[in-house]
C-alpha atoms as a PDB file:
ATOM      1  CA  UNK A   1       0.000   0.000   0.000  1.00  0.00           C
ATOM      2  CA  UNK A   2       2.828   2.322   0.542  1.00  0.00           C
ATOM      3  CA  UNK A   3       4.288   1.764  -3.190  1.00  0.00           C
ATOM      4  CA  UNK A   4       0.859   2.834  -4.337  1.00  0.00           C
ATOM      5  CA  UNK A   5       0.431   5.661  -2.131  1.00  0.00           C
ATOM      6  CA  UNK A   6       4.020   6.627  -3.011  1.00  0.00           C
ATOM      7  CA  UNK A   7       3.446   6.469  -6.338  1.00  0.00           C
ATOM      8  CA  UNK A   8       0.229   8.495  -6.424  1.00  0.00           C
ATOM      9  CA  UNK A   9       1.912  10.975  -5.031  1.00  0.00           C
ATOM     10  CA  UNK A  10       4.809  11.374  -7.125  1.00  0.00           C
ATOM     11  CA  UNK A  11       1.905  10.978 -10.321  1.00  0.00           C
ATOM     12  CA  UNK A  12       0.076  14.197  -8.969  1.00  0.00           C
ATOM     13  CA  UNK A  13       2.945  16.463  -8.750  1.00  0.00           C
ATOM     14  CA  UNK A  14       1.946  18.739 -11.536  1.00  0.00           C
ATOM     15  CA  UNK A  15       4.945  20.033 -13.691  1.00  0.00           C
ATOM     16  CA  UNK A  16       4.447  23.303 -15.607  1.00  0.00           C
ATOM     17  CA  UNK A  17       7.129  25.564 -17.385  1.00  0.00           C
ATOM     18  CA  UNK A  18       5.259  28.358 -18.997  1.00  0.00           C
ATOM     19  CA  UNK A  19       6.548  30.553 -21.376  1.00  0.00           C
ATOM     20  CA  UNK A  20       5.219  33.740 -21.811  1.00  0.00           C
ATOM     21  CA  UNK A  21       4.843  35.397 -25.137  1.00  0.00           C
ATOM     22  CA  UNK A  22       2.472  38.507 -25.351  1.00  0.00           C
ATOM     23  CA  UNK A  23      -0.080  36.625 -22.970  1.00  0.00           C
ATOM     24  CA  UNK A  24      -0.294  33.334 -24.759  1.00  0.00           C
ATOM     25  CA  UNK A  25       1.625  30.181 -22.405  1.00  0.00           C
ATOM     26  CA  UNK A  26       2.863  27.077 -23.937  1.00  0.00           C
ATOM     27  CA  UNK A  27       4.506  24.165 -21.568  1.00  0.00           C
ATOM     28  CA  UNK A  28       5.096  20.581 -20.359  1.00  0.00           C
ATOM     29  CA  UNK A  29       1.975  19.209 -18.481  1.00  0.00           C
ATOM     30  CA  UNK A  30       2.229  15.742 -16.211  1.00  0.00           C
ATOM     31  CA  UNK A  31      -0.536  14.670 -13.861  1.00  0.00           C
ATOM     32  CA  UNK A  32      -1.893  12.123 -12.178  1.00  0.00           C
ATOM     33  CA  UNK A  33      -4.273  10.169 -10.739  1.00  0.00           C
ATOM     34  CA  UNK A  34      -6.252   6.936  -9.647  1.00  0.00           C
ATOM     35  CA  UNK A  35      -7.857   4.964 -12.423  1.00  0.00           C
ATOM     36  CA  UNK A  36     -10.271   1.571 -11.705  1.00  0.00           C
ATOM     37  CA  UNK A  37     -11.496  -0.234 -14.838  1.00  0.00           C
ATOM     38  CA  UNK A  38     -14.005  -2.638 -14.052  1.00  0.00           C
ATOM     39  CA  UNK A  39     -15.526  -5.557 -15.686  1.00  0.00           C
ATOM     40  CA  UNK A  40     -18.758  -7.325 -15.651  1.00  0.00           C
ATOM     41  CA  UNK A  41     -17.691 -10.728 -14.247  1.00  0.00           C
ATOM     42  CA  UNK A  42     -20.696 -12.787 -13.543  1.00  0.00           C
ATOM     43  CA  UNK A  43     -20.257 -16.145 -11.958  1.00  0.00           C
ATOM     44  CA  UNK A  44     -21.855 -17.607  -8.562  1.00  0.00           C
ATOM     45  CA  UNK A  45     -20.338 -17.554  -5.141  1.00  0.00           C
ATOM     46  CA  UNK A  46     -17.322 -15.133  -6.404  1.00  0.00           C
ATOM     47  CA  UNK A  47     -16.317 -12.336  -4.714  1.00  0.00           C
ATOM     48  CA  UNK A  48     -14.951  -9.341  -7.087  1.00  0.00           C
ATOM     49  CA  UNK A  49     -13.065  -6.551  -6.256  1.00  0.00           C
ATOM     50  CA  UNK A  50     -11.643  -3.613  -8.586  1.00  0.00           C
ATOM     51  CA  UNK A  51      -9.258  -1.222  -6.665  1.00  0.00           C
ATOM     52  CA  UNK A  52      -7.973   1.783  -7.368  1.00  0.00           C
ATOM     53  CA  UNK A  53      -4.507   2.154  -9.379  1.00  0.00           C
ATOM     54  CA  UNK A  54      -1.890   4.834 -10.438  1.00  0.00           C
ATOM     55  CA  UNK A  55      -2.756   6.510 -13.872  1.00  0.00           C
ATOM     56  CA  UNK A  56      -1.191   9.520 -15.084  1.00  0.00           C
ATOM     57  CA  UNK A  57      -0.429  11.660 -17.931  1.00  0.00           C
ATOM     58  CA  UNK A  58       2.575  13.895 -19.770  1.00  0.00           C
ATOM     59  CA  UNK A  59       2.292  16.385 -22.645  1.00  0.00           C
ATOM     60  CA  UNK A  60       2.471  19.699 -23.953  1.00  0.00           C
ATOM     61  CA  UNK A  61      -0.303  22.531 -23.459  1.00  0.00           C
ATOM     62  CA  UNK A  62      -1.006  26.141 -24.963  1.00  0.00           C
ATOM     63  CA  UNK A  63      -3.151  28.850 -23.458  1.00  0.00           C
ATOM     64  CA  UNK A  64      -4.296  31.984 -24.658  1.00  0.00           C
ATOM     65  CA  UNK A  65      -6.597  34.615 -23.069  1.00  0.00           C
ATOM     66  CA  UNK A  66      -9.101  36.182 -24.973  1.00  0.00           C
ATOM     67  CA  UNK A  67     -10.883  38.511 -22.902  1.00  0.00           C
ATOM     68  CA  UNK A  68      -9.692  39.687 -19.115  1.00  0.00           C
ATOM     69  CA  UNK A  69     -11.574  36.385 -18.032  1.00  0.00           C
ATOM     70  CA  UNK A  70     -11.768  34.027 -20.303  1.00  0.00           C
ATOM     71  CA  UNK A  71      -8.993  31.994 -22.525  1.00  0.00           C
ATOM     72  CA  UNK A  72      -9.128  28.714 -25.116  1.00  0.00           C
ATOM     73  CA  UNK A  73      -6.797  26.114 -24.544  1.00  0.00           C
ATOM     74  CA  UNK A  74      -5.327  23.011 -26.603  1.00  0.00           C
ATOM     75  CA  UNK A  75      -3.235  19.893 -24.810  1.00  0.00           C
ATOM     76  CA  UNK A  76      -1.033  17.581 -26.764  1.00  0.00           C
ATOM     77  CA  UNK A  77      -1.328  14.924 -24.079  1.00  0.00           C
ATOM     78  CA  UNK A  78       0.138  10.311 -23.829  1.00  0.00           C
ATOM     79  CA  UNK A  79      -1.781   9.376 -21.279  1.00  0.00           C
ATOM     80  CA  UNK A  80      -1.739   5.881 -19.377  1.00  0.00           C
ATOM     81  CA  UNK A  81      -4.710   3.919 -17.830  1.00  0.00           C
ATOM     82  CA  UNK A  82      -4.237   0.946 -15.314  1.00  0.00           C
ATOM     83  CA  UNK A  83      -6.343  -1.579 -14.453  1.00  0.00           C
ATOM     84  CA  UNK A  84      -6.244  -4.556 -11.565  1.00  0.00           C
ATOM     85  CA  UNK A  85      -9.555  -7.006 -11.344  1.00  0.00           C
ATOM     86  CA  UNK A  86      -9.321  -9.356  -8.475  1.00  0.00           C
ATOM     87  CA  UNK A  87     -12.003 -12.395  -8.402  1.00  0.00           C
ATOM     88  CA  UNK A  88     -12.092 -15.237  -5.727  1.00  0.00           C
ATOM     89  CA  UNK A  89     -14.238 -18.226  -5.124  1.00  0.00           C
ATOM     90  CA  UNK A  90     -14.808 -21.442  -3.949  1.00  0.00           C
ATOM     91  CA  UNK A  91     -13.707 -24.877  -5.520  1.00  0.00           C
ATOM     92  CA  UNK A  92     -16.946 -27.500  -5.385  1.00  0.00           C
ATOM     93  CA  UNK A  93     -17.142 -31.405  -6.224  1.00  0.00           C
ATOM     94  CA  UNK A  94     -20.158 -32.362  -8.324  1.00  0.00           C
ATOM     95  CA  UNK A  95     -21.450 -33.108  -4.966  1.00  0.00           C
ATOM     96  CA  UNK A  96     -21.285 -29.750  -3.838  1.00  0.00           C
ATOM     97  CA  UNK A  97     -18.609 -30.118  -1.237  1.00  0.00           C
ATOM     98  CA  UNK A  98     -15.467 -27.453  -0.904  1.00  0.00           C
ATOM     99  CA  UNK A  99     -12.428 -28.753  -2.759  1.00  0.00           C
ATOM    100  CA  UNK A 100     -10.538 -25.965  -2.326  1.00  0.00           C
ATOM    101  CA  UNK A 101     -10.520 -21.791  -3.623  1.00  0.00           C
ATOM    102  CA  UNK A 102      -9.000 -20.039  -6.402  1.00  0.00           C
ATOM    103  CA  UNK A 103      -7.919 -16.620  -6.880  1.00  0.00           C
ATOM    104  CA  UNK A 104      -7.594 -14.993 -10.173  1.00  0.00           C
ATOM    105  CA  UNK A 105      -5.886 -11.465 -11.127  1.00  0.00           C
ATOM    106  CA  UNK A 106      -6.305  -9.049 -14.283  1.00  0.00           C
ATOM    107  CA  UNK A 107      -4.001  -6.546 -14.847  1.00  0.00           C
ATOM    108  CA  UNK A 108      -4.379  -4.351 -17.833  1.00  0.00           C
ATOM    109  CA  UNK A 109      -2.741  -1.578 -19.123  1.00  0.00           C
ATOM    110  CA  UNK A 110      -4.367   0.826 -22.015  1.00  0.00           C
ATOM    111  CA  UNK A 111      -2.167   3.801 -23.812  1.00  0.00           C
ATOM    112  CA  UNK A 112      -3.462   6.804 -25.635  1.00  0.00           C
ATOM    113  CA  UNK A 113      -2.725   9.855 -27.188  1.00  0.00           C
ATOM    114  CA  UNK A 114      -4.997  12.537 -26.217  1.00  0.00           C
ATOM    115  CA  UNK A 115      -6.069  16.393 -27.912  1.00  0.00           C
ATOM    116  CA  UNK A 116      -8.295  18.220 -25.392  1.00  0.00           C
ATOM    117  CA  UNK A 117      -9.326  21.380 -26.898  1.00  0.00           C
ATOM    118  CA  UNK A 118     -11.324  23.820 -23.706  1.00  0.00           C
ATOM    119  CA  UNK A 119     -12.878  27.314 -23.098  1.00  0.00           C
ATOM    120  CA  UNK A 120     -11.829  29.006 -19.493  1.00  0.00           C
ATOM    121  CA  UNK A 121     -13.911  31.501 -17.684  1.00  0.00           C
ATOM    122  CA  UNK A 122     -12.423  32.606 -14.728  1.00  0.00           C
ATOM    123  CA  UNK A 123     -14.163  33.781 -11.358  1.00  0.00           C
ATOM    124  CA  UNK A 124     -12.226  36.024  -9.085  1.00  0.00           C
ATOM    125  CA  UNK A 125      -9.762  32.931  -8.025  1.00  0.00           C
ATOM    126  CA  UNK A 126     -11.777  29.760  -9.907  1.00  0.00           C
ATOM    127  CA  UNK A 127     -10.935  28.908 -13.325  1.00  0.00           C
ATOM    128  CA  UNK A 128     -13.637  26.338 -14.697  1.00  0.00           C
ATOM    129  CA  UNK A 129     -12.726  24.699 -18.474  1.00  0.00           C
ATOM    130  CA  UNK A 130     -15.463  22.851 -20.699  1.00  0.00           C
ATOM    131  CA  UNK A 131     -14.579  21.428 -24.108  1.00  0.00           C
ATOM    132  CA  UNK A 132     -14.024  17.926 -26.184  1.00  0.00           C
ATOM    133  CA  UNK A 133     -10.820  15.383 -25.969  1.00  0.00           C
ATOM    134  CA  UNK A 134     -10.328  13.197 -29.026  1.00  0.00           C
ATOM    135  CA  UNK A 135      -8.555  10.472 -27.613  1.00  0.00           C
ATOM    136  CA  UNK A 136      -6.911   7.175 -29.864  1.00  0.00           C
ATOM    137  CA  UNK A 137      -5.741   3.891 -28.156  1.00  0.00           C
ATOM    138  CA  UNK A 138      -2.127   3.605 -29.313  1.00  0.00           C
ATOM    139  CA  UNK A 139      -1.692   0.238 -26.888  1.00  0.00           C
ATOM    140  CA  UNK A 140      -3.337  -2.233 -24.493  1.00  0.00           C
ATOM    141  CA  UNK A 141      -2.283  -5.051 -22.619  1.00  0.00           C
ATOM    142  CA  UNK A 142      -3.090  -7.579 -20.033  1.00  0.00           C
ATOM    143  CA  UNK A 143      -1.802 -10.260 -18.057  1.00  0.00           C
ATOM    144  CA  UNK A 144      -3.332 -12.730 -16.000  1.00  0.00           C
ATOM    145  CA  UNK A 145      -2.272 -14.687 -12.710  1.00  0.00           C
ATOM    146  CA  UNK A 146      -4.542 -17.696 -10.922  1.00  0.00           C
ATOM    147  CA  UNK A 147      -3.803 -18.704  -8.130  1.00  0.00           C
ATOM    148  CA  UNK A 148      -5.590 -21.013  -5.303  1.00  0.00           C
ATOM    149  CA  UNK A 149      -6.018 -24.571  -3.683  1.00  0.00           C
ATOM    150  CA  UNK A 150      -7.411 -27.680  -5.027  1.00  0.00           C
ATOM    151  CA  UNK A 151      -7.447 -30.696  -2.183  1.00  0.00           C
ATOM    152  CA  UNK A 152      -4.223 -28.870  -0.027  1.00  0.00           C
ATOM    153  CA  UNK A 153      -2.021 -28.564  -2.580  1.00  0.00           C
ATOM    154  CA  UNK A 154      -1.372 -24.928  -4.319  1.00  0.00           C
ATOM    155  CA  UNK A 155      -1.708 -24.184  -7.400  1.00  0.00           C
ATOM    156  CA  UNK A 156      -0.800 -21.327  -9.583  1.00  0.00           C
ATOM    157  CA  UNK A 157      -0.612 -19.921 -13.058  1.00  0.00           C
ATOM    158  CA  UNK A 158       0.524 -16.693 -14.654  1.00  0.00           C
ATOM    159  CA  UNK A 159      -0.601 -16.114 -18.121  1.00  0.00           C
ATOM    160  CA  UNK A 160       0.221 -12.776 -20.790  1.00  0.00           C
ATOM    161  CA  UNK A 161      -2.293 -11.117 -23.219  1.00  0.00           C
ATOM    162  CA  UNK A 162       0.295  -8.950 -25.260  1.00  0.00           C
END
């Protein structure tokens, strides 16, 4: 838990060099974040859980004011989505009876590159920004890992989705 927390933190540290050049900025942009994706795993007698997992992002952005409050905005941005899907159950006979448990894990990992394109209005010390994001999958992955008991003896198996 520490490793995560650790690196949320070091995800959210938000790095900005502006540039200024007759009121317009231009600069590097990272953030980050916590991302869950979730799946609809049906089955009886399993238990799912989906935490929460660093995400983050790095890219360029350009601002430039129009009025005194207002601006337009465009982000050049990669940006990185995680993923962890735990599921465990019970092991039956045909009879019914408990042979054992298993335990299966689904990480994935999803890539894109992102354009966000916004409109700022700003209140007093409140800047609110509304616009679109075109965003295109440039990679995904998963990998898989079971793990459990079947009559006392442990099993487990690790499998890649590339």
């Amino acid at each position: 838990m520490k490793k995560l927390l650790k690196a949320t933190i070091i995800l959210t540290i938000l790095i900005a060099f502006n540039l200024n050049t007759f009121g317009q900025q231009f600069g590097i942009k990272a953030s980050g974040g916590l991302s869950k994706i979730t799946n609809s795993i049906k089955t009886i007698n399993a238990i799912p859980t989906t935490p929460f997992v660093p995400s983050g992002q790095v890219g360029l952005f350009y601002s430039r004011p129009l009025k005194r409050k207002s601006s337009i905005g465009a982000e050049f941005l990669f940006s990185q989505i995680e993923g962890k899907d735990k599921l465990e159950f019970d092991l039956t006979d045909t009879n019914g009876n408990k042979v054992g448990f298993s335990s299966d894990i689904l990480y994935r990992h999803i890539s894109y590159l992102s354009i966000p394109v916004y409109y700022g209005y700003t209140f007093k010390w409140l800047t609110i920004n509304g616009g679109i994001q075109v965003s295109y999958a440039l990679a995904s992955s998963g990998r898989e890992e079971n793990s459990g008991m079947l009559n006392e003896a442990e099993v487990y198996r690790e499998s890649s989705n590339r």
